[in-house]
Protein backbone atom coordinates (compact mmCIF):
# COMPACT_ATOMS: atom_id res chain seq x y z
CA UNK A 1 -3.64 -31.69 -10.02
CA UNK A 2 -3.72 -28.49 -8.60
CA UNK A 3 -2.07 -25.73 -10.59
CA UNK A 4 -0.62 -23.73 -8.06
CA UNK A 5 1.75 -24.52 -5.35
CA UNK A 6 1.54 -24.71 -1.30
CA UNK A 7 0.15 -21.26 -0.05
CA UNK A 8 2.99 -18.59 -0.11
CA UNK A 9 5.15 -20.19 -2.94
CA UNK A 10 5.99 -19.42 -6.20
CA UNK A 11 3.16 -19.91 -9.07
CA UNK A 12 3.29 -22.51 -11.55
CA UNK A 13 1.76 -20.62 -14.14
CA UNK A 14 1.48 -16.96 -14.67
CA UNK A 15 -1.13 -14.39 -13.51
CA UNK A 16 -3.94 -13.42 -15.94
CA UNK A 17 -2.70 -9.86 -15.85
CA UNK A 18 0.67 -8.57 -14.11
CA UNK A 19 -0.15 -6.47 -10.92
CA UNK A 20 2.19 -3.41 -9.79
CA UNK A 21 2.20 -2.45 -5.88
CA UNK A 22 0.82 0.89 -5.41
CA UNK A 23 -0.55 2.99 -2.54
CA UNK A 24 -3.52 4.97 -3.71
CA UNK A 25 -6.10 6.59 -1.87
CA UNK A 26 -9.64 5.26 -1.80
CA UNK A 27 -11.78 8.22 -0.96
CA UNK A 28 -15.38 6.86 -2.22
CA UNK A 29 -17.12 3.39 -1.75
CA UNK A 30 -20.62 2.59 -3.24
CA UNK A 31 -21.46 6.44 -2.47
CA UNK A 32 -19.93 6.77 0.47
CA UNK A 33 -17.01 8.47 1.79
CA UNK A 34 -14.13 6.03 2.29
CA UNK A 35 -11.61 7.06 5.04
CA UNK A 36 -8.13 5.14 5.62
CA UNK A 37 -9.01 2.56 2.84
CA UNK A 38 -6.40 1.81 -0.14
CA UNK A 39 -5.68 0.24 -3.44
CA UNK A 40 -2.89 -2.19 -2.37
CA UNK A 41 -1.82 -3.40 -6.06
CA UNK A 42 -3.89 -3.10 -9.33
CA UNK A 43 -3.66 -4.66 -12.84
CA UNK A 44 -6.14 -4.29 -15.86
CA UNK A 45 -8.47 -6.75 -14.67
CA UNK A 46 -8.16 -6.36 -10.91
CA UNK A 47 -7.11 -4.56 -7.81
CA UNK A 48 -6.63 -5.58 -4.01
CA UNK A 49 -8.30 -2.83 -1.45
CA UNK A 50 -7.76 -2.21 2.23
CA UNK A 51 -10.39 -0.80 4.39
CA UNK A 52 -11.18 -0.69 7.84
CA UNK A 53 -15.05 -2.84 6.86
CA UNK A 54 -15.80 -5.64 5.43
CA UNK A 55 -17.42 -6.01 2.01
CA UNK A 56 -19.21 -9.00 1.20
CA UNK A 57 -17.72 -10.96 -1.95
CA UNK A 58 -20.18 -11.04 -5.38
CA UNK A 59 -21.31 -7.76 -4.38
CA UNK A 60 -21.04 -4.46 -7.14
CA UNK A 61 -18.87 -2.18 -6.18
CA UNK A 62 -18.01 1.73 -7.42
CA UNK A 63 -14.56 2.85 -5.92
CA UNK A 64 -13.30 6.39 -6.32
CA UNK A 65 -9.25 6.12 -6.54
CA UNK A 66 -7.43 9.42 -5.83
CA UNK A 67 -4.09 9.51 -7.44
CA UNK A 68 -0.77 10.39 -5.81
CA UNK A 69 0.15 12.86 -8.28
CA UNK A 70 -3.01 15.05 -8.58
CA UNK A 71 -4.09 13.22 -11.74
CA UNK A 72 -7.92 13.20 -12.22
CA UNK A 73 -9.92 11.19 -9.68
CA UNK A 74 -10.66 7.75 -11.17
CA UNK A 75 -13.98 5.92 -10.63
CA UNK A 76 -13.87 2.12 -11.12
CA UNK A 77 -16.93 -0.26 -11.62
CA UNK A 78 -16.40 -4.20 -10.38
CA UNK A 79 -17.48 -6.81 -7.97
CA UNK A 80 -16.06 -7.98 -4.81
CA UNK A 81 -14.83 -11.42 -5.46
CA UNK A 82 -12.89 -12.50 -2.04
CA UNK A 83 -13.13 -10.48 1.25
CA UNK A 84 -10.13 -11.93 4.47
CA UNK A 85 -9.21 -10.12 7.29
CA UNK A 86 -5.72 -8.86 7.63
CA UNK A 87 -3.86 -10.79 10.62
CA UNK A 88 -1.21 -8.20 11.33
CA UNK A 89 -3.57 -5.22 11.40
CA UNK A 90 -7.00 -6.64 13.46
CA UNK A 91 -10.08 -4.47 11.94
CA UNK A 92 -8.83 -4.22 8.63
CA UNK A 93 -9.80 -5.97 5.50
CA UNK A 94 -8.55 -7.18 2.22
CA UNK A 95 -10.65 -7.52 -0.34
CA UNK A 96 -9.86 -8.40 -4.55
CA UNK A 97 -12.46 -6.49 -7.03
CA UNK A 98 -12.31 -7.61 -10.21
CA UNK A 99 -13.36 -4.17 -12.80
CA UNK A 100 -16.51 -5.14 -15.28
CA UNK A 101 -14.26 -4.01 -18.29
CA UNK A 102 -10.51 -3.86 -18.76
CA UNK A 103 -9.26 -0.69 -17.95
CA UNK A 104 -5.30 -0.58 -19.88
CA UNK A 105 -4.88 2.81 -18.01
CA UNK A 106 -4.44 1.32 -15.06
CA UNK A 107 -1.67 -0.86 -16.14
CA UNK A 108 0.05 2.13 -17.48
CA UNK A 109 -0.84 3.89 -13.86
CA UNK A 110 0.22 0.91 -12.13
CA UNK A 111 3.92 0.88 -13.94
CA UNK A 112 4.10 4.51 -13.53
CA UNK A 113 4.21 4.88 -9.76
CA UNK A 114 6.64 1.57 -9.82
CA UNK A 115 9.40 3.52 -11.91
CA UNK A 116 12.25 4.23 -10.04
CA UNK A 117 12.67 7.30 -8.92
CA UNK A 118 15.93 9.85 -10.51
């Protein structure tokens, strides 16, 4: 028995780590200057990128994140674990990369930018 649903419905059981949508700046890949690439939504554990190239899944990966609010630059450590293709936007990519340690400033971050606004 499988222990989610159909693709696109709700989950039967609860995500390792809660992830908050955010829209922050990816300005370094692997050493390399990232351009029009973004962190999509980010827990603890995890965050989903955007990019314009492909990176192949299993593959280490060092991501510079550049914060909205002129907070320090932050440089995250992981592995690619699932690369797809967006659909709506051909030449883009999604991909999930899952950090080598748990990073609790990132929840905090993540909950943050998700606050409403006064």
């Amino acid at each position: 028995m499988s222990l989610l649903t159909a693709r696109g419905a709700r989950r039967r059981v609860p995500r390792q780590a809660p992830r908050y949508p955010v829209r922050w700046a990816v300005t370094e890949i692997n050493g390399q200057p990232a351009r029009d690439a973004w962190v999509l939504d980010v827990s603890c554990i995890k965050a989903r990128l955007e990019t314009s190239f492909a990176l192949s899944p299993n593959d280490p990966v060092t991501i510079q994140v550049s914060l909205p609010d002129g907070t320090p630059d932050l440089r995250l450590k992981g592995r690619v674990t699932w690369m797809r293709p967006t659909f709506a936007n051909p030449g883009r990519y999604h991909h999930m990369v899952q950090f080598n340690r748990l990073n609790c400033d990132l929840d905090r971050l993540g909950k943050r930018d998700n606050l409403p606004s006064d």
